[in-house]
Protein backbone atom coordinates (compact mmCIF):
# COMPACT_ATOMS: atom_id res chain seq x y z
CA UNK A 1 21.12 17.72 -25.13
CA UNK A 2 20.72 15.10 -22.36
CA UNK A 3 22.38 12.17 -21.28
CA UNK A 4 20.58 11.23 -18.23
CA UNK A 5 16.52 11.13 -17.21
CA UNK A 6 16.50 10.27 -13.57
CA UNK A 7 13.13 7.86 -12.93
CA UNK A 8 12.88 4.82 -10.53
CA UNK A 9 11.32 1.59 -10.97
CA UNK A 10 7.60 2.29 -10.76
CA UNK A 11 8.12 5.51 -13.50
CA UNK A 12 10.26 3.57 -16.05
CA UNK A 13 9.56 -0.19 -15.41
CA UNK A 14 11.95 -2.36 -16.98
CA UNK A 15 11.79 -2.63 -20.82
CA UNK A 16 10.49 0.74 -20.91
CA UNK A 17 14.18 2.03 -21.96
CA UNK A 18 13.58 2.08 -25.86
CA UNK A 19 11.70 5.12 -25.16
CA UNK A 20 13.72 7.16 -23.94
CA UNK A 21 16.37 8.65 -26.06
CA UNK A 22 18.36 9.42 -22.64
CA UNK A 23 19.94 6.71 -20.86
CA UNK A 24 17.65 6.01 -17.86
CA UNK A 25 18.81 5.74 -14.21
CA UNK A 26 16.49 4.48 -11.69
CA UNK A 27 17.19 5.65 -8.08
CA UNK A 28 16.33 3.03 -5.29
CA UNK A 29 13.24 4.65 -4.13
CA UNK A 30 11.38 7.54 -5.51
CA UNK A 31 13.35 9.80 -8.06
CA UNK A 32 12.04 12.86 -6.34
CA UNK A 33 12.36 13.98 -2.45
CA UNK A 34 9.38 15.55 -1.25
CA UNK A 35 10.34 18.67 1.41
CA UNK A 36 7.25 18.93 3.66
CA UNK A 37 6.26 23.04 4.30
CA UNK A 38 7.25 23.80 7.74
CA UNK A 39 3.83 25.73 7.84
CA UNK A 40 2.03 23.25 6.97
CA UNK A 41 -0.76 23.26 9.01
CA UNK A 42 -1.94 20.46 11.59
CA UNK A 43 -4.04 17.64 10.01
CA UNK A 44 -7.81 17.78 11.79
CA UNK A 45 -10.23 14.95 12.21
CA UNK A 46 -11.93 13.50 9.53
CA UNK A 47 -14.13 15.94 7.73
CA UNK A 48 -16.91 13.02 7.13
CA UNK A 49 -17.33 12.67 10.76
CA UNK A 50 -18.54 16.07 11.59
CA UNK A 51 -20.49 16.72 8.02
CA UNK A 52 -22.19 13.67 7.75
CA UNK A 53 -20.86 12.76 4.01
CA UNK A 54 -17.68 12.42 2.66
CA UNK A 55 -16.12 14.98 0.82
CA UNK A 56 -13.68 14.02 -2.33
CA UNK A 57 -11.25 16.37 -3.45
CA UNK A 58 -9.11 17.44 -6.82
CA UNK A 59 -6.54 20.49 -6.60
CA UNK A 60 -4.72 19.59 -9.80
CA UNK A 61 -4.31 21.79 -12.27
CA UNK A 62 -7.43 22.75 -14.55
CA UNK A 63 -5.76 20.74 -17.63
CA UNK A 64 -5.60 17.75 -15.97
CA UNK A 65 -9.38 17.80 -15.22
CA UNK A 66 -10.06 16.11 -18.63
CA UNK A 67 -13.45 14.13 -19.73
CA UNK A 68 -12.14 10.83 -18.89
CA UNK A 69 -11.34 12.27 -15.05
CA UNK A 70 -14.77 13.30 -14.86
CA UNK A 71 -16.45 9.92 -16.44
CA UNK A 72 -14.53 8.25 -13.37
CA UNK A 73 -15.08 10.81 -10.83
CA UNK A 74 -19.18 10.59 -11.59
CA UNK A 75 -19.38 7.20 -11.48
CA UNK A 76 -17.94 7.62 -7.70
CA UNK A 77 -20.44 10.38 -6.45
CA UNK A 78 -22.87 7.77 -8.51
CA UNK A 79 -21.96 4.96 -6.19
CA UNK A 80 -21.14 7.22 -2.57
CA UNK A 81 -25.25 8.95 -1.93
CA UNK A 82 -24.70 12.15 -0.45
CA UNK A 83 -20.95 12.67 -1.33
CA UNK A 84 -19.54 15.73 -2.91
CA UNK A 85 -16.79 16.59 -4.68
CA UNK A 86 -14.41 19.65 -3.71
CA UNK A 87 -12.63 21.35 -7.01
CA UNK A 88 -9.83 23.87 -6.21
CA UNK A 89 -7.22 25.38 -8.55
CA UNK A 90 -6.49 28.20 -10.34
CA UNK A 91 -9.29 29.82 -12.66
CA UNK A 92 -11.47 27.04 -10.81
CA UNK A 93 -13.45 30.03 -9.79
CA UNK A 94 -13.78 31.48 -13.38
CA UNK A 95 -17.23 31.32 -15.30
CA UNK A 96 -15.47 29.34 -17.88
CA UNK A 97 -13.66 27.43 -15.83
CA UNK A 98 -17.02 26.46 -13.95
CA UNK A 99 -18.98 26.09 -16.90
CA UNK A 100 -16.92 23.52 -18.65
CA UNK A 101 -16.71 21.61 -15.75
CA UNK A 102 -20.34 22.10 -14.72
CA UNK A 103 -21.51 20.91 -18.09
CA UNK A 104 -19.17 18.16 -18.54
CA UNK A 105 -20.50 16.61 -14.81
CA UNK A 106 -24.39 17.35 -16.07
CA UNK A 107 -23.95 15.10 -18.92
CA UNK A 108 -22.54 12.45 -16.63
CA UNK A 109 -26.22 13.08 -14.57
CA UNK A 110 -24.32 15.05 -11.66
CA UNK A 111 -26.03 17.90 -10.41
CA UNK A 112 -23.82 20.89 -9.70
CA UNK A 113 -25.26 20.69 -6.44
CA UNK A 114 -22.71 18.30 -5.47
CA UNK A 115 -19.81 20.22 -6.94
CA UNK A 116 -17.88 22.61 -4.18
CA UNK A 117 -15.73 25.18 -6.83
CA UNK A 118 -12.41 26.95 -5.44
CA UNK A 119 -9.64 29.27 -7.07
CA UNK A 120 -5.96 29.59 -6.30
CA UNK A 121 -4.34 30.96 -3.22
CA UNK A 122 -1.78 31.21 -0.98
CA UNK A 123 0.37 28.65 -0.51
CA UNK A 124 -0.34 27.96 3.39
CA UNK A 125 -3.93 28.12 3.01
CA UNK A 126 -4.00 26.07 -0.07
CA UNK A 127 -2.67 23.29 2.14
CA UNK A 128 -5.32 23.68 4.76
CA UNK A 129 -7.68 23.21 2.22
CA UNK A 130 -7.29 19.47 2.61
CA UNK A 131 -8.54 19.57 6.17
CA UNK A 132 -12.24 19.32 4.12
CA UNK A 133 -11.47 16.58 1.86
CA UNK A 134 -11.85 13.26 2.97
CA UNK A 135 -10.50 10.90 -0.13
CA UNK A 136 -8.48 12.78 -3.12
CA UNK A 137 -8.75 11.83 -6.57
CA UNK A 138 -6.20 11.27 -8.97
CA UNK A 139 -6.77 12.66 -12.46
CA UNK A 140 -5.81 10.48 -15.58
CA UNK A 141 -3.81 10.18 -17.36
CA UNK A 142 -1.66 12.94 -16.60
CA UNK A 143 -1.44 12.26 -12.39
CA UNK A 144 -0.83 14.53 -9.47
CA UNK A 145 3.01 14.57 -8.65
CA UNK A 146 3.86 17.47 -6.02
CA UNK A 147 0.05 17.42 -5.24
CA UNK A 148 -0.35 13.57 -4.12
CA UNK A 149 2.75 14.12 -1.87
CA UNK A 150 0.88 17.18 -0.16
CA UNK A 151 -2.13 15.66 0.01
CA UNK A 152 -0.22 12.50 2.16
CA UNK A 153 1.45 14.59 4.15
CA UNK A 154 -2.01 16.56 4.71
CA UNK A 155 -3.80 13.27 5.78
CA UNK A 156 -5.76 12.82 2.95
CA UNK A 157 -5.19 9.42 1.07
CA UNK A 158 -5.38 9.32 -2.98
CA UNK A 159 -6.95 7.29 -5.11
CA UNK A 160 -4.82 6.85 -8.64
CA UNK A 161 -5.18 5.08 -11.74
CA UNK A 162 -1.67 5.04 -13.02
CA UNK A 163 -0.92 6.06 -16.57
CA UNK A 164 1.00 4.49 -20.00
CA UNK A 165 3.52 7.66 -19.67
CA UNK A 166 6.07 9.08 -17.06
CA UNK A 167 3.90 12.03 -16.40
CA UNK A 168 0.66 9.16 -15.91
CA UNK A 169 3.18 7.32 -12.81
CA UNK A 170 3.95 10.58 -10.43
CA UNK A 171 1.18 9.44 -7.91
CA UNK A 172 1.91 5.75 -8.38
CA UNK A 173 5.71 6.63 -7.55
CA UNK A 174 4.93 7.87 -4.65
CA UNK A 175 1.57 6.15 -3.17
CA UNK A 176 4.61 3.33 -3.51
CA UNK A 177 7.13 5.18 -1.46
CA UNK A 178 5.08 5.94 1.01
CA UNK A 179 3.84 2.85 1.96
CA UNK A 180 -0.10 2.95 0.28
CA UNK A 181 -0.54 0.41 -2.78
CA UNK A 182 -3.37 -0.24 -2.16
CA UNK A 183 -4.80 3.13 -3.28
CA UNK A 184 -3.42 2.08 -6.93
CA UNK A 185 -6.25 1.43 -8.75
CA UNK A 186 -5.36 -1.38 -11.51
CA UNK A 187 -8.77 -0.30 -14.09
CA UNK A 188 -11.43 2.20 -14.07
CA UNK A 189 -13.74 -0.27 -12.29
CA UNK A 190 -10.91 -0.65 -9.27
CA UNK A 191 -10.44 2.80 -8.87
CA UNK A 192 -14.60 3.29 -7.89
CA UNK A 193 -14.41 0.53 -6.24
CA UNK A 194 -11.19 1.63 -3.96
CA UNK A 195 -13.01 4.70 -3.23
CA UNK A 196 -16.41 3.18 -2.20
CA UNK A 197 -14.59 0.81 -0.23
CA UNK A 198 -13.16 3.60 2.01
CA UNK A 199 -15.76 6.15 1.87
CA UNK A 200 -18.36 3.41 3.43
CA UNK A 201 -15.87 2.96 5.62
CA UNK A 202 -15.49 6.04 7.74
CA UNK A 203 -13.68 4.61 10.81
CA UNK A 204 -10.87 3.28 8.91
CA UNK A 205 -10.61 6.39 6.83
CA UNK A 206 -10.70 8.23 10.19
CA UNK A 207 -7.74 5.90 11.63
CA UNK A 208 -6.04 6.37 8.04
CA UNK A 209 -6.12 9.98 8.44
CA UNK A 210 -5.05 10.52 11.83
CA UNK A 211 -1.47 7.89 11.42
CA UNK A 212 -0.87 9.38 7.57
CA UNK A 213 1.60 11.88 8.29
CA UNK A 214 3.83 9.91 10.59
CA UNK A 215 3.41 7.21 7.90
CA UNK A 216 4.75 9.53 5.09
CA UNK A 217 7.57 11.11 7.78
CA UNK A 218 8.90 7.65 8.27
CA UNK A 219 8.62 6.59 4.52
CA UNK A 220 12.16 7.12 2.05
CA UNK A 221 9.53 10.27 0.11
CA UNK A 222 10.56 12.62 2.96
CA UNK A 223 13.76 11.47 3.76
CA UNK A 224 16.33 13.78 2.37
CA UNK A 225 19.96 12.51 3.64
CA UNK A 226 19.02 8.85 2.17
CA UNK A 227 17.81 10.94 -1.43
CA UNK A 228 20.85 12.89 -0.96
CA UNK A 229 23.39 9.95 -0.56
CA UNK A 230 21.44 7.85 -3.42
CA UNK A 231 21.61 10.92 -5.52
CA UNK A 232 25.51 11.37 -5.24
CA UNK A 233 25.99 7.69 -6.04
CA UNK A 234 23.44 8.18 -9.26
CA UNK A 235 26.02 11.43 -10.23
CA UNK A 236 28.94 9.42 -9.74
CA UNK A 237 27.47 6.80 -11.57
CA UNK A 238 27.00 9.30 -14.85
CA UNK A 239 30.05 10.68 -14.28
CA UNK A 240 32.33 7.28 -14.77
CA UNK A 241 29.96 6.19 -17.77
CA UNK A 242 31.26 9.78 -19.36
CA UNK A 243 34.84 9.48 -18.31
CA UNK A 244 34.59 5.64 -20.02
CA UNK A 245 33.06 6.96 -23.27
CA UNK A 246 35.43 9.72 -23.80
CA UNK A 247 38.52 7.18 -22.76
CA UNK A 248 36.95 4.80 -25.26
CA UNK A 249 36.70 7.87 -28.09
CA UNK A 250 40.72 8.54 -27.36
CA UNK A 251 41.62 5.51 -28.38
């Protein structure tokens, strides 16, 4: 029923058409606009500098917190002594929820000890939440689309491995946009190593954190009139290619 899928280069690289039975459009920067909460709350110092570790972060959805997300995130509290590893989403604070993930970080040789478990809330606080997390983590291969861009805007940097899929390239999309490429991991060995690299790094994370958001407000992800004007060109775009094809079928 759909003519159209709206991507950009980094979520449908060239030569990726044949798999798409829509015809693909790419906008010039990101194929979303992300709209900053005007309560969003102000971005405080780096958590590592008053706790004395560093504190990584997921608040994906529970699905995306799959085996192979947890193989990568253990080898990082593996290689960063002392770190921990925040968890927050809904049913996060289930037994179930809790369990699975408990066990599935035990047989990785991660004591729960280093685990911080969180459910769901309000929308406000939810964002304030990232005033404790030092580095976020991307899961794979299903990546973190609206939650990378609130995590930027939060301060917080995020580490990615992109995926095969569209749904695998939200974070890379947008760690693009905004100016941070280097926090795309190219392999599972990259992606520990770009965390290590940063979390043994605390000063630079600290002057990373305090410059993010006026990064991300200068970047094309939070600037609506240029998505707006690059959106009615991609509209008028679809609507001559219809206007052609239905000229073509009245002939």
């Amino acid at each position: 029923q759909m003519d159209w899928i709206i991507g950009d280069k980094v979520e449908i690289p060239d030569g990726e058409e044949k798999w798409y039975t829509e015809s693909v459009y790419r906008m010039p920067d990101d194929y979303i606009i992300y709209n900053p909460p005007f309560y969003a709350p102000d971005i405080t110092p780096l958590p590592a500098e008053k706790n004395g570790f560093v504190t990584f972060g997921n608040l994906n959805n529970l699905a995306k917190t799959n085996s192979y997300s947890i193989a990568l995130w253990s080898k990082i509290l593996h290689t960063v002594p002392d770190s921990k590893l925040l968890l927050k989403t809904r049913n996060m604070d289930t037994e179930f929820g809790q369990d699975h993930v408990r066990q599935a970080f035990a047989s990785h040789g991660i004591s729960d000890r280093r685990l911080i478990f969180e459910g769901g809330e309000k929308h406000q606080a939810f964002m304030n939440v990232y005033n404790r997390i030092d580095i976020a983590l991307d899961p794979y291969p299903y990546t973190g689309g609206l939650t990378t861009c609130e995590a930027l805007w939060m301060g917080v940097p995020v580490v990615t491995l992109p995926g095969e899929t569209f749904a695998g390239k939200h974070a890379e999309t947008h760690l693009t946009t905004a100016g941070l490429e280097d926090w795309i991991a190219t392999s599972d060995e990259n992606y520990v190593a770009i965390a290590k690299k940063w979390a043994t790094d605390i000063p630079a994370l600290a002057k990373l954190r305090s410059g993010l958001r006026d990064k991300v407000a200068a970047s094309p992800l939070v600037d609506s009139p240029r998505f707006a004007k690059n959106f009615e060109i991609a509209m008028r775009h679809m609507w001559k290619d219809w206007c052609d094809l239905k000229q073509k079928e009245t002939k």
